[in-house]
N, C-alpha and C. Protein backbone atom coordinates (compact mmCIF):
# COMPACT_ATOMS: atom_id res chain seq x y z
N UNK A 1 -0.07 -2.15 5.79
CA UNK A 1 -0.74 -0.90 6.00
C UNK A 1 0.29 0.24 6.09
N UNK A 2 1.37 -0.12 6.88
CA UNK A 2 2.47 0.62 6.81
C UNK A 2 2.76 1.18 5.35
N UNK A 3 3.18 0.92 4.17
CA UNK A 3 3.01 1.03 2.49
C UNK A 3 2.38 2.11 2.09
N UNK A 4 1.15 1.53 2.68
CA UNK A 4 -0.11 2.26 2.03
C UNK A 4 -0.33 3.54 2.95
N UNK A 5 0.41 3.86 3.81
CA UNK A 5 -0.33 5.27 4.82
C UNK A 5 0.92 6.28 4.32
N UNK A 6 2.46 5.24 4.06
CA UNK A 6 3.72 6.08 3.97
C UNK A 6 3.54 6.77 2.25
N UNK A 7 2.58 5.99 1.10
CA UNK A 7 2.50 6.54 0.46
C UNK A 7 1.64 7.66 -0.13
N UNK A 8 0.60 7.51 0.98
CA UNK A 8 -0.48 8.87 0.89
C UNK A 8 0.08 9.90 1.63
N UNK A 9 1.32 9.94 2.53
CA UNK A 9 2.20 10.80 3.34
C UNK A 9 2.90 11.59 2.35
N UNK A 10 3.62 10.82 1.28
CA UNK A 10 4.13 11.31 0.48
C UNK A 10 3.37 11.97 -0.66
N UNK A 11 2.08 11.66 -0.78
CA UNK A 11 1.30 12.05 -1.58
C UNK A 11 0.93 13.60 -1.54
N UNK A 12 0.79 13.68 0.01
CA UNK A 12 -0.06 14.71 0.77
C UNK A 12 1.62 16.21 1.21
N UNK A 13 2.46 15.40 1.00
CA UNK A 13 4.09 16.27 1.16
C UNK A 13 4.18 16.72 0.23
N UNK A 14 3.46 16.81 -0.92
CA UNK A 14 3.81 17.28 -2.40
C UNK A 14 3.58 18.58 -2.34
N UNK A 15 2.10 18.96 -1.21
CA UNK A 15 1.74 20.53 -1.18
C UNK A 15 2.33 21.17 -0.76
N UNK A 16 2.97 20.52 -0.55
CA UNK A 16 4.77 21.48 0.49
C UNK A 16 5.15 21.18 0.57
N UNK A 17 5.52 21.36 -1.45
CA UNK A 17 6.96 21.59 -1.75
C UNK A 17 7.68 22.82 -1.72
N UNK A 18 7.17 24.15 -1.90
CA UNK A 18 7.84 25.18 -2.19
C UNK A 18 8.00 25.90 -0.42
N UNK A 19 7.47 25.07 0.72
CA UNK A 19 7.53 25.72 1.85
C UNK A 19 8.28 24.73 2.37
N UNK A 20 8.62 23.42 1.72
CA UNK A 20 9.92 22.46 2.41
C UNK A 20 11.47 23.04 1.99
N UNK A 21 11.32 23.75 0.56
CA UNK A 21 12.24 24.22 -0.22
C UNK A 21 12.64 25.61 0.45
N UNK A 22 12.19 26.46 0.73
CA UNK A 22 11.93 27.36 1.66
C UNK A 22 12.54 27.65 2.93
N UNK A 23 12.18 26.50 3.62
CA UNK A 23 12.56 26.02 5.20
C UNK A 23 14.23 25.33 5.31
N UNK A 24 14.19 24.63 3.69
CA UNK A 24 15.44 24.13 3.71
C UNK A 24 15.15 22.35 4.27
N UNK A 25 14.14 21.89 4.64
CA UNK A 25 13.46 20.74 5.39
C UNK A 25 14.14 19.77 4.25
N UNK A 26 13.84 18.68 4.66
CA UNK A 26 14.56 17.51 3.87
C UNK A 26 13.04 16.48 3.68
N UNK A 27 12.27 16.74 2.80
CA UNK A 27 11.24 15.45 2.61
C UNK A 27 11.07 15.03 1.37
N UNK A 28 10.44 13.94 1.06
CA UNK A 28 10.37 13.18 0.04
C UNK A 28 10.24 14.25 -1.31
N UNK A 29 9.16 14.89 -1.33
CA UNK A 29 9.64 15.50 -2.97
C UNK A 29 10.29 16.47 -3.12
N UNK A 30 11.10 17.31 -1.90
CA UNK A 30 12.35 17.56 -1.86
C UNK A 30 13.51 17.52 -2.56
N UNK A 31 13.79 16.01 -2.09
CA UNK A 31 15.47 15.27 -1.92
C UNK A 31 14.85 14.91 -3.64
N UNK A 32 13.28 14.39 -4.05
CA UNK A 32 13.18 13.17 -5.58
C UNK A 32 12.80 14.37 -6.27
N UNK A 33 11.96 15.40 -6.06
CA UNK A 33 11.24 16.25 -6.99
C UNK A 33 9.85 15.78 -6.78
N UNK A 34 9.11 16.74 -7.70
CA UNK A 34 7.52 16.13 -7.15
C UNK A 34 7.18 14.65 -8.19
N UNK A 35 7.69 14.61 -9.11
CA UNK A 35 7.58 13.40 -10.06
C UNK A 35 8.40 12.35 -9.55
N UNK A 36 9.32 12.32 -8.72
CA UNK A 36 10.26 11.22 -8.14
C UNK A 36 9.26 10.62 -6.90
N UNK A 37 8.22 12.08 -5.91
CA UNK A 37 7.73 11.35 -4.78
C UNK A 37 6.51 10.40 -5.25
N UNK A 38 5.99 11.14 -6.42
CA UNK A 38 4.57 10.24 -6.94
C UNK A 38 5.47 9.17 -7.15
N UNK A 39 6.00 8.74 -8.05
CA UNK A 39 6.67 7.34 -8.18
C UNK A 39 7.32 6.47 -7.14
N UNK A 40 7.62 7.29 -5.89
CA UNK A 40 7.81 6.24 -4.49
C UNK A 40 6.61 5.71 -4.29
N UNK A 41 6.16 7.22 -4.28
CA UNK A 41 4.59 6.97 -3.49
C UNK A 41 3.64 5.35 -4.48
N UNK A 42 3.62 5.63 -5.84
CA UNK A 42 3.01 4.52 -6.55
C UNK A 42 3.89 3.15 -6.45
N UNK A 43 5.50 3.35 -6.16
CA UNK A 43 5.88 1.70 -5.24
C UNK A 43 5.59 1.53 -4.15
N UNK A 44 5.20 2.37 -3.05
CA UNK A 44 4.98 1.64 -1.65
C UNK A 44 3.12 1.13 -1.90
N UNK A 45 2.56 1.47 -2.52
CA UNK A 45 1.40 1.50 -3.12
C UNK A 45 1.23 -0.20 -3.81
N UNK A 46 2.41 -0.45 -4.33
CA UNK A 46 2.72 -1.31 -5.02
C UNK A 46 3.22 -2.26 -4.03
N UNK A 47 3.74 -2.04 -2.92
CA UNK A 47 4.58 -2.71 -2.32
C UNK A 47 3.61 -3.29 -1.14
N UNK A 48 2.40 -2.11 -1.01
CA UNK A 48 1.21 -2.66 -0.44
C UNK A 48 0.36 -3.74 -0.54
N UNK A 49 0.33 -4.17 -2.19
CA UNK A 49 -0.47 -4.96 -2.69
C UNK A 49 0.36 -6.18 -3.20
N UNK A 50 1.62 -6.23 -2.64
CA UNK A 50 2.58 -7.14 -2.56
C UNK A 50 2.32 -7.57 -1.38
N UNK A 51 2.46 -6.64 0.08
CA UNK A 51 2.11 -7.65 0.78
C UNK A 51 0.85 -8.27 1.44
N UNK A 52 -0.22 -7.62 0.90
CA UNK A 52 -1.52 -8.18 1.13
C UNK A 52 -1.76 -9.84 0.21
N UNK A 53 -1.12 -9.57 -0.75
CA UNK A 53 -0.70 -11.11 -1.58
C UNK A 53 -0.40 -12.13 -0.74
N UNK A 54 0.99 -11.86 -0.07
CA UNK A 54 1.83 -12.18 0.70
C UNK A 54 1.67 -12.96 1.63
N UNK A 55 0.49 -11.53 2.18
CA UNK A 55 -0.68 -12.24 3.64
C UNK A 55 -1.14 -13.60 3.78
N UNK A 56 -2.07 -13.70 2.21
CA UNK A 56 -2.92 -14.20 1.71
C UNK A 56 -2.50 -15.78 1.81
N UNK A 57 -0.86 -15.68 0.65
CA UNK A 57 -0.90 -16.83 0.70
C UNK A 57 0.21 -17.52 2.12
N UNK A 58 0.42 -16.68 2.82
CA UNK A 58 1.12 -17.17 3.94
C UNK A 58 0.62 -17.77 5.12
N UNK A 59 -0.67 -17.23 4.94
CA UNK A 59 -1.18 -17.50 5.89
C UNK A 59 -2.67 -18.67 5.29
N UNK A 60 -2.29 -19.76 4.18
CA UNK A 60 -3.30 -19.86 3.63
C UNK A 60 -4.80 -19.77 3.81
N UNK A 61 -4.85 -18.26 3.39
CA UNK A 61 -6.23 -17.72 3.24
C UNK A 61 -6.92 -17.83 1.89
N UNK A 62 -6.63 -18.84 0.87
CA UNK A 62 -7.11 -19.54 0.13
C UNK A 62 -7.01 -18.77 -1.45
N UNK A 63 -7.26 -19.13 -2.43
CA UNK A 63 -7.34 -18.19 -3.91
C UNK A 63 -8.41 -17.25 -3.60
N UNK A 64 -7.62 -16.28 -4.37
CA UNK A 64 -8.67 -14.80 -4.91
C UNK A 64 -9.81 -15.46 -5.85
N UNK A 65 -10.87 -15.04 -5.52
CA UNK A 65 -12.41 -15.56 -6.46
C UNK A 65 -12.78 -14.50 -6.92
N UNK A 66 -13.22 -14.76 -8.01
CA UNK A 66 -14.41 -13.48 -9.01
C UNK A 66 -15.65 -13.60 -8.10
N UNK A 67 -15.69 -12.24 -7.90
CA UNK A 67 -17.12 -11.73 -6.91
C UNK A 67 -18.27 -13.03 -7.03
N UNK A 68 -18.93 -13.54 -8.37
CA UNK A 68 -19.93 -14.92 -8.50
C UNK A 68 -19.61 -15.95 -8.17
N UNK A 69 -17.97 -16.32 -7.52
CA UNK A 69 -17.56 -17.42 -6.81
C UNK A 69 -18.59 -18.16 -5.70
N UNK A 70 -19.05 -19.16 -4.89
CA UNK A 70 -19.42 -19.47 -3.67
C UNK A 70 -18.11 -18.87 -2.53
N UNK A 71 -18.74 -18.43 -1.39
CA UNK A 71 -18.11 -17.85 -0.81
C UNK A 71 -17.26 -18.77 0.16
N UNK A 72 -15.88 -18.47 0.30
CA UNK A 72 -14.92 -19.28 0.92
C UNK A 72 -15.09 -19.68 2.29
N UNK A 73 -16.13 -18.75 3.13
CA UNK A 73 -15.61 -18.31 4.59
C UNK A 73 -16.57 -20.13 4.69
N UNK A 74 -17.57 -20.87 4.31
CA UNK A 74 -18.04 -22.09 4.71
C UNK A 74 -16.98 -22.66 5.14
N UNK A 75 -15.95 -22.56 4.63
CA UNK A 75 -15.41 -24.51 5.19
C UNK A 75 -14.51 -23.36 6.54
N UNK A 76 -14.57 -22.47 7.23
CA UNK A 76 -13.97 -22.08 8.15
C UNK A 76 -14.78 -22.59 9.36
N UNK A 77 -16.41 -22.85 9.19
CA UNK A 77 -16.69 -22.96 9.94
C UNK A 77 -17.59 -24.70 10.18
N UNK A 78 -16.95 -25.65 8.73
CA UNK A 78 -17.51 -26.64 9.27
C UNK A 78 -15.93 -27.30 9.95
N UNK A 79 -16.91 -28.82 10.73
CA UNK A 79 -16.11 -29.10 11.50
C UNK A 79 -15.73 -30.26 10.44
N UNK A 80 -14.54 -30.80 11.15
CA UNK A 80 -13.62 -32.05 10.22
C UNK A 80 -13.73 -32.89 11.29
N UNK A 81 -14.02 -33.69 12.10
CA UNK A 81 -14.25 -34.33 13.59
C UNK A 81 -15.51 -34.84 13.42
């Protein structure tokens, strides 16, 4: 979640650019330009959906299904005993 909030931060820093430039402030499309912060911004974005993957299979929470799959959450709740 961290990823995904730092890159709508940077998204939303773009509208001030010419009052960061201004101030002399040091922020993301600043220091990259406004085409350098979209492209952080679209890796932490990226880096988001890396670790929701990540999550997934670390914690085996089982394969991604096409929406017409049977739904996974059954065998969470039968018993093996």
């Amino acid at each position: 979640m961290t990823f995904w909030t730092a890159g709508f931060d940077v998204i939303y820093s773009c509208q001030d650019y010419e009052f960061d430039i201004a101030e002399g402030l040091f922020s993301v499309p600043r220091v990259l330009g406004i085409a350098g912060a979209l492209r952080a911004a679209r890796a932490m974005h990226a880096m988001m959906v890396v670790c929701l993957l990540a999550l997934v299979w670390g914690l085996h929470l089982g394969g991604l299904r096409w929406p017409a799959s049977p739904p996974s959450w059954r065998c969470w709740f039968t018993s093996t005993a």
